[in-house]
C-alpha atoms as a PDB file:
ATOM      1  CA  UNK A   1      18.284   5.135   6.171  1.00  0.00           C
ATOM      2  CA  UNK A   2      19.718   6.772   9.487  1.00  0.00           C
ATOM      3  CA  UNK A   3      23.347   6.657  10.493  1.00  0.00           C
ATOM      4  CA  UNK A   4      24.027   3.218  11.656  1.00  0.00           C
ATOM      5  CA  UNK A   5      23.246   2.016  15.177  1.00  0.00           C
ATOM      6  CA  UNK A   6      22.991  -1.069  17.460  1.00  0.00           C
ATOM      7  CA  UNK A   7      20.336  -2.932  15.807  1.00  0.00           C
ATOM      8  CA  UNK A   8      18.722  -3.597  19.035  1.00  0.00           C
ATOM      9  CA  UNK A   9      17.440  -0.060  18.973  1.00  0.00           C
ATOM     10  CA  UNK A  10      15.700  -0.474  16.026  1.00  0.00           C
ATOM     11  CA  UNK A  11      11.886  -0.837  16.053  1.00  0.00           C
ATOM     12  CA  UNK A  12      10.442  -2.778  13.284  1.00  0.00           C
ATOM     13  CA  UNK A  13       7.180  -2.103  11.972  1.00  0.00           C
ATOM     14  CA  UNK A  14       6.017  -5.128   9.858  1.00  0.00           C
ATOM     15  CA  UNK A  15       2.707  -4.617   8.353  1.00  0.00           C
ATOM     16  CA  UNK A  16       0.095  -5.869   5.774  1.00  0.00           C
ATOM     17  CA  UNK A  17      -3.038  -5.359   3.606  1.00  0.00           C
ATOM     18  CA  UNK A  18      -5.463  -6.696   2.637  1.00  0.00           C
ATOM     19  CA  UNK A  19      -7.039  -5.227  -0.988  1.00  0.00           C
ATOM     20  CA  UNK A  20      -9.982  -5.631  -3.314  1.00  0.00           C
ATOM     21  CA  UNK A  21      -7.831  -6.920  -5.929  1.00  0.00           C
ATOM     22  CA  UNK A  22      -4.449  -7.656  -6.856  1.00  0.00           C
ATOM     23  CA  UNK A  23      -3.875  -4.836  -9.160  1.00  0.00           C
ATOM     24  CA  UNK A  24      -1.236  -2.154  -7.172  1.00  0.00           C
ATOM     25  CA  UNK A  25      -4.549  -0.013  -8.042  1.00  0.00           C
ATOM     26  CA  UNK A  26      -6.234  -1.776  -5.725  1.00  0.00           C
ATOM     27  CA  UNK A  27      -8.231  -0.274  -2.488  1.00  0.00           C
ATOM     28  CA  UNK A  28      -7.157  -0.669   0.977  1.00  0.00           C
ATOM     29  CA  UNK A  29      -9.762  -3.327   2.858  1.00  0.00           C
ATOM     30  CA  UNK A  30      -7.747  -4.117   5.921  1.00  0.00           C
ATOM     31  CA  UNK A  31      -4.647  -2.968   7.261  1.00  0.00           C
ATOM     32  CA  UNK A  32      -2.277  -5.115   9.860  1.00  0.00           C
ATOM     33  CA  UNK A  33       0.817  -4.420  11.727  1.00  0.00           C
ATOM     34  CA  UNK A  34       2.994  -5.144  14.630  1.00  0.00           C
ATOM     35  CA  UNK A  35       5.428  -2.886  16.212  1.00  0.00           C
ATOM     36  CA  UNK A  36       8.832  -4.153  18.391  1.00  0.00           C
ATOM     37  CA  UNK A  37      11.832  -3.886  19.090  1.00  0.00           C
ATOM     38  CA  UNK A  38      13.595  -7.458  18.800  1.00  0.00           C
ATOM     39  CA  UNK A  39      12.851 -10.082  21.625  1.00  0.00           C
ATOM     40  CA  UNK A  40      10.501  -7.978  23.085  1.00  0.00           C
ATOM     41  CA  UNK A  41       6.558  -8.095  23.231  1.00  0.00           C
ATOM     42  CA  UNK A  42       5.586  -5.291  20.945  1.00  0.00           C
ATOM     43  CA  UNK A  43       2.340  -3.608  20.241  1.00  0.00           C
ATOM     44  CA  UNK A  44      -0.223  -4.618  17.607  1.00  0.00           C
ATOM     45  CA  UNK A  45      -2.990  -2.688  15.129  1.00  0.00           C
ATOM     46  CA  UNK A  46      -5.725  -3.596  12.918  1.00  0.00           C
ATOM     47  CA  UNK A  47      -7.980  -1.853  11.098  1.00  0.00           C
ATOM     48  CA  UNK A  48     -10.872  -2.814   8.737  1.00  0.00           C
ATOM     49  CA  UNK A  49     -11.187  -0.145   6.145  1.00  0.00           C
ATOM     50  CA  UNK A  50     -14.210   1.014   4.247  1.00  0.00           C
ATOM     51  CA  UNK A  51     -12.715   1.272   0.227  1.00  0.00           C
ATOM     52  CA  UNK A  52     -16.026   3.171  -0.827  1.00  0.00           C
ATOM     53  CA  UNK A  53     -16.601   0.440  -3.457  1.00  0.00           C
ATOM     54  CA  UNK A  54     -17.252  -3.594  -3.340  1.00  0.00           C
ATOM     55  CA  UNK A  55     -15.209  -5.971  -2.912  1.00  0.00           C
ATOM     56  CA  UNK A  56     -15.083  -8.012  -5.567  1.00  0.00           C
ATOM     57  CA  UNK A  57     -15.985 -11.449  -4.775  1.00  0.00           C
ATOM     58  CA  UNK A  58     -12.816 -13.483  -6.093  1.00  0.00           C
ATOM     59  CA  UNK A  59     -11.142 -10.818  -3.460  1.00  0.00           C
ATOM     60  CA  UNK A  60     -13.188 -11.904  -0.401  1.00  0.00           C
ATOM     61  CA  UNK A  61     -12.512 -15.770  -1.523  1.00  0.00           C
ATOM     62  CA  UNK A  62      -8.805 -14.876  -0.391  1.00  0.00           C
ATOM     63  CA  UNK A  63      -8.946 -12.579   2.597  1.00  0.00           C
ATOM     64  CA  UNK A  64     -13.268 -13.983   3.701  1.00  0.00           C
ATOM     65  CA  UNK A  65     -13.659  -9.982   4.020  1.00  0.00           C
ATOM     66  CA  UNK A  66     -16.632  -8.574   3.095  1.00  0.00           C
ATOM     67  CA  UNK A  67     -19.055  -5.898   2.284  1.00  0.00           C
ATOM     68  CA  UNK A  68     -20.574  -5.917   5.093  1.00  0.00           C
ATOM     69  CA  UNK A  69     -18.024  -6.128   7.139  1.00  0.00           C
ATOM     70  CA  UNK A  70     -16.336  -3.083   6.294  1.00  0.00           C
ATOM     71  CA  UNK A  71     -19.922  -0.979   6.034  1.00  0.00           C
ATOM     72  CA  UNK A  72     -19.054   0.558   9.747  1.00  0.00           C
ATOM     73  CA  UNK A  73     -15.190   0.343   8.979  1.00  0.00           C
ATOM     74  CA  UNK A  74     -13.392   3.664   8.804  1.00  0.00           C
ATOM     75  CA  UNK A  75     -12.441   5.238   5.838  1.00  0.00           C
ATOM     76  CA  UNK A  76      -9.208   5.311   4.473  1.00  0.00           C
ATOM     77  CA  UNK A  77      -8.074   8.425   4.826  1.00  0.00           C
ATOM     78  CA  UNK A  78      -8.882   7.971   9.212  1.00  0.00           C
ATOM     79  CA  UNK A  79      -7.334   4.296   8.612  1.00  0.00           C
ATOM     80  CA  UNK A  80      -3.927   5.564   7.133  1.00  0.00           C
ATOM     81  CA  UNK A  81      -3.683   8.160   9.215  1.00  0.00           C
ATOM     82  CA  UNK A  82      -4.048   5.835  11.974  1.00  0.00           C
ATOM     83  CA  UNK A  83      -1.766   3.465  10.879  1.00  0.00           C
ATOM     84  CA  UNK A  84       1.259   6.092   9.873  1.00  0.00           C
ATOM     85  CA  UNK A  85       0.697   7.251  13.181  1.00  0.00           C
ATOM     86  CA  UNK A  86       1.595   4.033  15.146  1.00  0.00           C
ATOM     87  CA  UNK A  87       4.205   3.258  11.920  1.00  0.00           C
ATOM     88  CA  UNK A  88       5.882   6.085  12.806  1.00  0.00           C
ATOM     89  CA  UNK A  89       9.744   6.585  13.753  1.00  0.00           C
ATOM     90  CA  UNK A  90       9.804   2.412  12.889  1.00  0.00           C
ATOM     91  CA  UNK A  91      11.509   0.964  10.202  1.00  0.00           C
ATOM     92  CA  UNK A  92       9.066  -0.264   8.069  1.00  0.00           C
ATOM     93  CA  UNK A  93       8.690  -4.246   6.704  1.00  0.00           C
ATOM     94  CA  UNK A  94       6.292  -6.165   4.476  1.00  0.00           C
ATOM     95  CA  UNK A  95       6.379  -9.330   2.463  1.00  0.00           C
ATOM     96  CA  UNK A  96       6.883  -8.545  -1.020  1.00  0.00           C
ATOM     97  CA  UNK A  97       7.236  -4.767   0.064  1.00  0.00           C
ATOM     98  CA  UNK A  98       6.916  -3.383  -3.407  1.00  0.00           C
ATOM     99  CA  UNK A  99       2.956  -4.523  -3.565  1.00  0.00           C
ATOM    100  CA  UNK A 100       1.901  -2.958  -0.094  1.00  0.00           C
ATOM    101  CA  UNK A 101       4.127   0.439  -0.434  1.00  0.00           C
ATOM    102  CA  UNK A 102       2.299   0.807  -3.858  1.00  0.00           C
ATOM    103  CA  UNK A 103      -0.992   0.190  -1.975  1.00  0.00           C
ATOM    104  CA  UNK A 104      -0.569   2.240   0.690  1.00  0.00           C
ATOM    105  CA  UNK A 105       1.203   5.110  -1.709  1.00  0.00           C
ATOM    106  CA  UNK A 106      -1.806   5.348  -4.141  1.00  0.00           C
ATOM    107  CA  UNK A 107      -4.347   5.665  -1.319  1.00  0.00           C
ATOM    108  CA  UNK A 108      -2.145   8.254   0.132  1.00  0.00           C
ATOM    109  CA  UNK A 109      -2.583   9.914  -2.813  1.00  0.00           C
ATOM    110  CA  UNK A 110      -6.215   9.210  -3.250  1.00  0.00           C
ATOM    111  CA  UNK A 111      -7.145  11.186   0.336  1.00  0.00           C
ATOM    112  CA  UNK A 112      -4.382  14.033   0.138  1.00  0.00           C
ATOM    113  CA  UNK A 113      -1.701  12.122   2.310  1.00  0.00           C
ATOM    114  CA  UNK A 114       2.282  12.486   2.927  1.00  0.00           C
ATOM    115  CA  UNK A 115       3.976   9.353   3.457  1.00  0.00           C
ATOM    116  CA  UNK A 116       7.254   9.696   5.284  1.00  0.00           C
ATOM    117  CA  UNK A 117      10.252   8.999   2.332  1.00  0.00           C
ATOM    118  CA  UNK A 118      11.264   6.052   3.686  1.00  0.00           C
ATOM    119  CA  UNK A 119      12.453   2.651   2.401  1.00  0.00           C
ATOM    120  CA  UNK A 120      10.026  -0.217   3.059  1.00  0.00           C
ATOM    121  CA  UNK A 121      12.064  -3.484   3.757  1.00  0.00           C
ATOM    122  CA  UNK A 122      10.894  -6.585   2.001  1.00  0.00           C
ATOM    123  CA  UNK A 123      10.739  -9.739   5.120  1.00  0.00           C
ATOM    124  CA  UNK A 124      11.267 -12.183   1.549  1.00  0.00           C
ATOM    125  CA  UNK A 125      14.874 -10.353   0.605  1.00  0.00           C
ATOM    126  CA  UNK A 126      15.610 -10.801   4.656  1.00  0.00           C
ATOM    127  CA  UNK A 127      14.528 -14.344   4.541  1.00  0.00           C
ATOM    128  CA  UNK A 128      17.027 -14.759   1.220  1.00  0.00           C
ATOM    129  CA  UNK A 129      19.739 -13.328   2.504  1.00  0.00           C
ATOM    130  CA  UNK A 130      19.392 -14.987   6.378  1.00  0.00           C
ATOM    131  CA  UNK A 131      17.304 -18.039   6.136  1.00  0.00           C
ATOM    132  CA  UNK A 132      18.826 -19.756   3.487  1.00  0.00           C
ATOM    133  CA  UNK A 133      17.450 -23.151   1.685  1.00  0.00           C
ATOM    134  CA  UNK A 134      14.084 -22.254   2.615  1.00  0.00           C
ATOM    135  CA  UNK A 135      11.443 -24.848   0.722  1.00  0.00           C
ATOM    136  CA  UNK A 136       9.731 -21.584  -0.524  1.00  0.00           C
ATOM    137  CA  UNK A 137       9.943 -18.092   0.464  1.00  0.00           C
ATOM    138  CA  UNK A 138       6.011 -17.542   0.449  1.00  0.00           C
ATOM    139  CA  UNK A 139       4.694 -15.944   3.848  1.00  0.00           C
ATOM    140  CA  UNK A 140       2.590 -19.323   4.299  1.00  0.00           C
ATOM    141  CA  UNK A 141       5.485 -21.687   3.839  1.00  0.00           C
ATOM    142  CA  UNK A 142       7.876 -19.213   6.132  1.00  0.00           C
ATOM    143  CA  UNK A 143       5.248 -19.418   8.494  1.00  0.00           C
ATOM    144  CA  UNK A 144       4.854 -23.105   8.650  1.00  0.00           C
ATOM    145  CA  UNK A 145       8.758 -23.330   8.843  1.00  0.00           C
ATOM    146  CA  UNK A 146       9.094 -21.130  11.988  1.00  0.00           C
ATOM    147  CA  UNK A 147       6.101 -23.401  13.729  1.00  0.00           C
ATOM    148  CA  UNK A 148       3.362 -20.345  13.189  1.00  0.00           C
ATOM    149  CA  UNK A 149      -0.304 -21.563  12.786  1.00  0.00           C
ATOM    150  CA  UNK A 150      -0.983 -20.657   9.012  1.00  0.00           C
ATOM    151  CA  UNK A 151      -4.865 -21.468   9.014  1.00  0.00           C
ATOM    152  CA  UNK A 152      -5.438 -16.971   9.546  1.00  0.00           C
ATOM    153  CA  UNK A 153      -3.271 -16.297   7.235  1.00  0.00           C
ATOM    154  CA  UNK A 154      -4.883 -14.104   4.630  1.00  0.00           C
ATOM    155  CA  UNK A 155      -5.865 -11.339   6.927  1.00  0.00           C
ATOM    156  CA  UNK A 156      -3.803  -8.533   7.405  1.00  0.00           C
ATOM    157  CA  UNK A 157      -2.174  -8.293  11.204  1.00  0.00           C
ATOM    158  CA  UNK A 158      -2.213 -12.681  11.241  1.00  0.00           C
ATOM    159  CA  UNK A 159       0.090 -11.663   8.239  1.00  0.00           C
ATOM    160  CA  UNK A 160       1.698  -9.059   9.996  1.00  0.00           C
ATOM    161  CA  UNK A 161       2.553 -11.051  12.747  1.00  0.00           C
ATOM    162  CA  UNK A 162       3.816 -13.881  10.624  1.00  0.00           C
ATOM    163  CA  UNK A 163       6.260 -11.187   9.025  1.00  0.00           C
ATOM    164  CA  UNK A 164       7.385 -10.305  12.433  1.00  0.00           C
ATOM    165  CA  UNK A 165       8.841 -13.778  13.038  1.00  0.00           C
ATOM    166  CA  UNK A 166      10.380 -13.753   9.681  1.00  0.00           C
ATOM    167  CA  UNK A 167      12.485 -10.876  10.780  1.00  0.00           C
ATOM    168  CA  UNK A 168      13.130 -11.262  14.013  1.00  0.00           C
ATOM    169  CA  UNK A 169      14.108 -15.090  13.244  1.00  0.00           C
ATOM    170  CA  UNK A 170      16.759 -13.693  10.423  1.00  0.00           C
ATOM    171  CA  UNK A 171      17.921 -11.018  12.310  1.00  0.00           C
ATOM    172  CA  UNK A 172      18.770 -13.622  15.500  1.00  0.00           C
ATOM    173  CA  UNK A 173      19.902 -15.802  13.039  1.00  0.00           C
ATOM    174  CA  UNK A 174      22.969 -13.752  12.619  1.00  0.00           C
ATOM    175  CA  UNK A 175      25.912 -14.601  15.241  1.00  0.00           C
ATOM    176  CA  UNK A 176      26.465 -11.869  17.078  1.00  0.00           C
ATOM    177  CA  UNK A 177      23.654  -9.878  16.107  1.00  0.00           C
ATOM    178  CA  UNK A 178      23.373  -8.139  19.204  1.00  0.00           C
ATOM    179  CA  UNK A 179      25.933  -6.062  18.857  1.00  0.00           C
ATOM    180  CA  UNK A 180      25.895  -5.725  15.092  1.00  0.00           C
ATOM    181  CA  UNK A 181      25.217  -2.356  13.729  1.00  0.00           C
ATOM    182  CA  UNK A 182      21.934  -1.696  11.565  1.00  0.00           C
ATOM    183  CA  UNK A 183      24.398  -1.148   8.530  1.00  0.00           C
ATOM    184  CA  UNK A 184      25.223  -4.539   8.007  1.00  0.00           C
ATOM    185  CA  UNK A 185      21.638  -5.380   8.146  1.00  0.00           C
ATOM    186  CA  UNK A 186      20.337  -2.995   5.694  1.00  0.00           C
ATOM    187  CA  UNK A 187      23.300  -3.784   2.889  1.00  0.00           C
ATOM    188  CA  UNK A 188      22.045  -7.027   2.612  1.00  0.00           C
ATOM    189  CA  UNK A 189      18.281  -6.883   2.757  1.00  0.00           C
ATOM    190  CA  UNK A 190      16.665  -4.856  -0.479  1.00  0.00           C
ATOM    191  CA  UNK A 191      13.732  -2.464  -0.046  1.00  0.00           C
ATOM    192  CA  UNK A 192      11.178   0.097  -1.977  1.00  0.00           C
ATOM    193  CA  UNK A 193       9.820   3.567  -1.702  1.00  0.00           C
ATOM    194  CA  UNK A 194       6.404   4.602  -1.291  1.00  0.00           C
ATOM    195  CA  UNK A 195       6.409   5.010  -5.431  1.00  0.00           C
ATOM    196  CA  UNK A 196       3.485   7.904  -6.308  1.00  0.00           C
ATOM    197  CA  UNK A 197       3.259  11.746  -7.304  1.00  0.00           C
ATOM    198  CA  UNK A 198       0.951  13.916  -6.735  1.00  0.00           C
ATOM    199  CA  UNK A 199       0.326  16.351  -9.523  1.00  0.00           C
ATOM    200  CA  UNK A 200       1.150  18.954  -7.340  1.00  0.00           C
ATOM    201  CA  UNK A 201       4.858  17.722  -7.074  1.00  0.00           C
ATOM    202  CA  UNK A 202       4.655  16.829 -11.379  1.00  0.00           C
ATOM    203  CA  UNK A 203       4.438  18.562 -14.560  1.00  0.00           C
ATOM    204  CA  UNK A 204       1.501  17.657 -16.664  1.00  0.00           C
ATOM    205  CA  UNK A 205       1.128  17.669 -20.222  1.00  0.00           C
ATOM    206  CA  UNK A 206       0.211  21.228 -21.213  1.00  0.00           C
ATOM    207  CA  UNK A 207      -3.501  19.671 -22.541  1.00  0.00           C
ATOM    208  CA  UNK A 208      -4.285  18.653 -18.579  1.00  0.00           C
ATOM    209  CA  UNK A 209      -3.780  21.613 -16.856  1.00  0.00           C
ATOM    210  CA  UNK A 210      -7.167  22.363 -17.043  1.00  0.00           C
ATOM    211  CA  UNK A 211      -8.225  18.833 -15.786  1.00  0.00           C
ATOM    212  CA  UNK A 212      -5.366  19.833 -12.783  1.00  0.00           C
ATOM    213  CA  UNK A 213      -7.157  23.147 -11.792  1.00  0.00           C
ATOM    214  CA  UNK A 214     -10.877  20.909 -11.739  1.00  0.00           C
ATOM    215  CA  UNK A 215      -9.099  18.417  -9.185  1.00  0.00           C
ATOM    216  CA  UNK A 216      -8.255  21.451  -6.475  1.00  0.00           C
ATOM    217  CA  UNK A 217     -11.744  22.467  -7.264  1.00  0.00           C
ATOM    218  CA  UNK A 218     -13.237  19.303  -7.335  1.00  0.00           C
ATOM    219  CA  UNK A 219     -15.461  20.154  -9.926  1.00  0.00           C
ATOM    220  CA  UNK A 220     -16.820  17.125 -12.590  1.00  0.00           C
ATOM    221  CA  UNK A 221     -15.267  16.894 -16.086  1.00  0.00           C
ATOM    222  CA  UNK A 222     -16.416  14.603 -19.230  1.00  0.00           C
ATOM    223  CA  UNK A 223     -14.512  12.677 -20.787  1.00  0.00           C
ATOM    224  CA  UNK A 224     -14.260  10.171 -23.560  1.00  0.00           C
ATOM    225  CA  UNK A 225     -11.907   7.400 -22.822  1.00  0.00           C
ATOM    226  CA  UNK A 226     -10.181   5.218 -25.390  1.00  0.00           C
ATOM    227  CA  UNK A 227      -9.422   2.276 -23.082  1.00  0.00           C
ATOM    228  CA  UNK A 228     -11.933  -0.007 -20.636  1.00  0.00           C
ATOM    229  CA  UNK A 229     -14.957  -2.025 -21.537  1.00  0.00           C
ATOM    230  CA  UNK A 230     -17.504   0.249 -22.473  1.00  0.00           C
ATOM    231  CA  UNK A 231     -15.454   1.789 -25.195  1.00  0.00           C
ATOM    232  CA  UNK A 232     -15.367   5.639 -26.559  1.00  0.00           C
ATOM    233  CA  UNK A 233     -18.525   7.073 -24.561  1.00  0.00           C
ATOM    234  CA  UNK A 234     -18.661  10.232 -22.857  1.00  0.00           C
ATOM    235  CA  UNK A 235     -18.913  10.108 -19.496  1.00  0.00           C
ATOM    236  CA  UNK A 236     -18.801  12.729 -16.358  1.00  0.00           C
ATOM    237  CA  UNK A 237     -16.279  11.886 -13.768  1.00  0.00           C
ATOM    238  CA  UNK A 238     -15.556  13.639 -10.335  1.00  0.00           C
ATOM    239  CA  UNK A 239     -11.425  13.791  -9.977  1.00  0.00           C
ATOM    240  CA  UNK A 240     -10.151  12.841  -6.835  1.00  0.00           C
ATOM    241  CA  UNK A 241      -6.739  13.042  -7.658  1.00  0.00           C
ATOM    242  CA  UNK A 242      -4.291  12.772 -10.521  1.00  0.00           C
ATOM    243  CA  UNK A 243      -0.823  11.421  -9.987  1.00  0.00           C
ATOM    244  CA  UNK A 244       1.954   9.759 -11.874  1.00  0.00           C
ATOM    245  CA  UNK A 245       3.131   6.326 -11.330  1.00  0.00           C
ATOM    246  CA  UNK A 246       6.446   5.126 -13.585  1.00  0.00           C
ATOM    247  CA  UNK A 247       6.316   6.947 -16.725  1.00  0.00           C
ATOM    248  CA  UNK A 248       2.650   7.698 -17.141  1.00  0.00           C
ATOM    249  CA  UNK A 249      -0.328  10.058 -15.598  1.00  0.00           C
ATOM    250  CA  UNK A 250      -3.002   8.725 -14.075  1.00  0.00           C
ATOM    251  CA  UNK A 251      -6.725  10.367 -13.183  1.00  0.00           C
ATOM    252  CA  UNK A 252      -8.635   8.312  -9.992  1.00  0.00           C
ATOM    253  CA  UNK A 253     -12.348   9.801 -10.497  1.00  0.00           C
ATOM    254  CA  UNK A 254     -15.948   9.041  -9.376  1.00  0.00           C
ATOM    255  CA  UNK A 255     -17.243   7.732 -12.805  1.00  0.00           C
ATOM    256  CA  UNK A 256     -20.826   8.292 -12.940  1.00  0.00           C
ATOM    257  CA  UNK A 257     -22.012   5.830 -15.330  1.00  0.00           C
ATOM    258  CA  UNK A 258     -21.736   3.378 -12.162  1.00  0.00           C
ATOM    259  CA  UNK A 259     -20.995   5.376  -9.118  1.00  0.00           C
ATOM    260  CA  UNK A 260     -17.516   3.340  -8.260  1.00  0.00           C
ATOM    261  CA  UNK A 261     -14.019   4.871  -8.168  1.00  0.00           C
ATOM    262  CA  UNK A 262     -12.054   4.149 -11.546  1.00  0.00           C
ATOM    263  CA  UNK A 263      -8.697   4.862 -12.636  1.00  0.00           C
ATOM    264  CA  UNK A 264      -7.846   6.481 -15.882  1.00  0.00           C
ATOM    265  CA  UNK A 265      -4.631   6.517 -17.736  1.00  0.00           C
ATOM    266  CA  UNK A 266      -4.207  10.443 -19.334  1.00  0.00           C
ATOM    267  CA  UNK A 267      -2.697   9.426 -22.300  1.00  0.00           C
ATOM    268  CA  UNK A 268      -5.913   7.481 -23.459  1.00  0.00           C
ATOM    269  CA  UNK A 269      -8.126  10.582 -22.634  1.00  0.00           C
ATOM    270  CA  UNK A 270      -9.069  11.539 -25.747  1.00  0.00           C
ATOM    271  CA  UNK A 271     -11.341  14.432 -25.247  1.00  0.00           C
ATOM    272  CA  UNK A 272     -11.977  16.345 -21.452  1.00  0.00           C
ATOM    273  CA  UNK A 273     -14.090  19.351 -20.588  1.00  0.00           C
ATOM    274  CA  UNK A 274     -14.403  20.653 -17.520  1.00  0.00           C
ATOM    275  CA  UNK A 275     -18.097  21.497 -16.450  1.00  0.00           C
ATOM    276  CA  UNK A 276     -17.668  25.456 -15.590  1.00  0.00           C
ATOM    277  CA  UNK A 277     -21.030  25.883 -14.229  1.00  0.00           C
ATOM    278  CA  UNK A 278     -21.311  26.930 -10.266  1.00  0.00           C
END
């Protein structure tokens, strides 16, 4: 964080997504935020993004997004860029932070994004440590609790917007928060970085650097993979990207058995060659 400061020169970013899943692998189908400084109006953004594969339909019973909705939608390379853009220079908030900065990190990776290394604030931590004896610290219940229509909830900037009252009610909460510095504010409230590598920034395991060098080149590669449903069959893949997450490697690649983007762990690769024709 910067050096500490009144906090009502802060500008809070609070933002959302919407996904096709609830794995952190997920793909970005919607993005949401609101920008402000506290007590004033603020500025608002929402995009629909295209995640180059369906939406599975148990997703769309949650969010009501779907296929076609996002056929015209930008991609998500133009949608992050986008939204970094008008994120930028805030501080950054979400509910349950460490979902949404994984999100947002992996598609950074996917498209050949830098994120900013900040620390994404998490609205339920602020709501904790501020808003005390709370029924339930869900976004819907929050919501219902500060007086905020919860029937759009589900969709990203209604979400957004809902985690924007959430802060600004704990931060006025606080007596004599308008001269309180940011400090005190950020001791208390917990946070997460945007947690992914790019293999450019990571050592692989001597056996990949092939697989590294067909990434840059985007050239195919078979493989035979020991995990999934469809068991140990070669199959050509197109590498997007390889990064590492935690403690383990990870290859995102066009599999095309079925056309869709799939994620592969590199320790259950069992056999890769790269396809060295022109």
């Amino acid at each position: 964080m910067k050096a500490a400061r009144n906090i009502r020169d802060l500008r809070f970013c609070c933002f959302d997504v919407e996904t096709t899943g609830l794995s952190s692998f997920s793909r970005l189908v919607e993005i949401g935020a609101v920008r402000f400084h506290i007590g004033e109006r603020g500025e608002e953004f929402s995009t629909l993004v295209n995640p180059g594969q369906p939406i599975p339909w148990e997703a769309s019973l949650i969010h009501g997004i779907s296929d076609e909705m996002v056929r015209d939608a930008p991609g998500t390379k133009e949608a992050m860029e986008r939204f970094l853009a008008f994120a930028e220079d805030c501080v950054l908030v979400a509910h349950n932070a460490a979902f949404d900065a994984r999100i947002v990190a992996l598609e950074a990776v996917r498209v050949g994004l830098d994120l900013p290394e900040v620390t994404v604030l998490d609205s339920i931590s602020m709501a904790r440590s501020f808003l005390p004896r709370q029924e339930s610290y869900r976004l819907d219940v929050l919501a219902g609790s500060l007086g905020l229509d919860k029937r759009s909830l589900h969709r990203a900037l209604p979400d957004a917007r809902a985690v924007r009252a959430v802060v600004e009610a704990s931060v006025t909460s606080i007596p004599g928060w308008k001269k309180m510095l940011t400090d005190r504010l950020f001791e208390r409230v917990s946070g997460t970085q945007f947690s992914c590598s790019k293999a450019s920034r990571v050592t692989l395991p001597p056996q990949f650097g092939e697989l590294k060098k067909a990434v840059e080149a985007g050239k195919p590669v078979r493989i035979v993979y020991a995990g999934g449903t469809r068991g140990r069959i070669p199959r050509a893949v197109t590498p997007i990207a390889v990064y590492t997450r935690r403690e383990y490697f990870y290859l995102e690649a066009i599999c095309h058995l079925d056309g869709t983007n799939k994620t592969f762990r590199l320790d259950r690769i069992v056999k890769i060659e790269v396809d060295e024709s022109p």
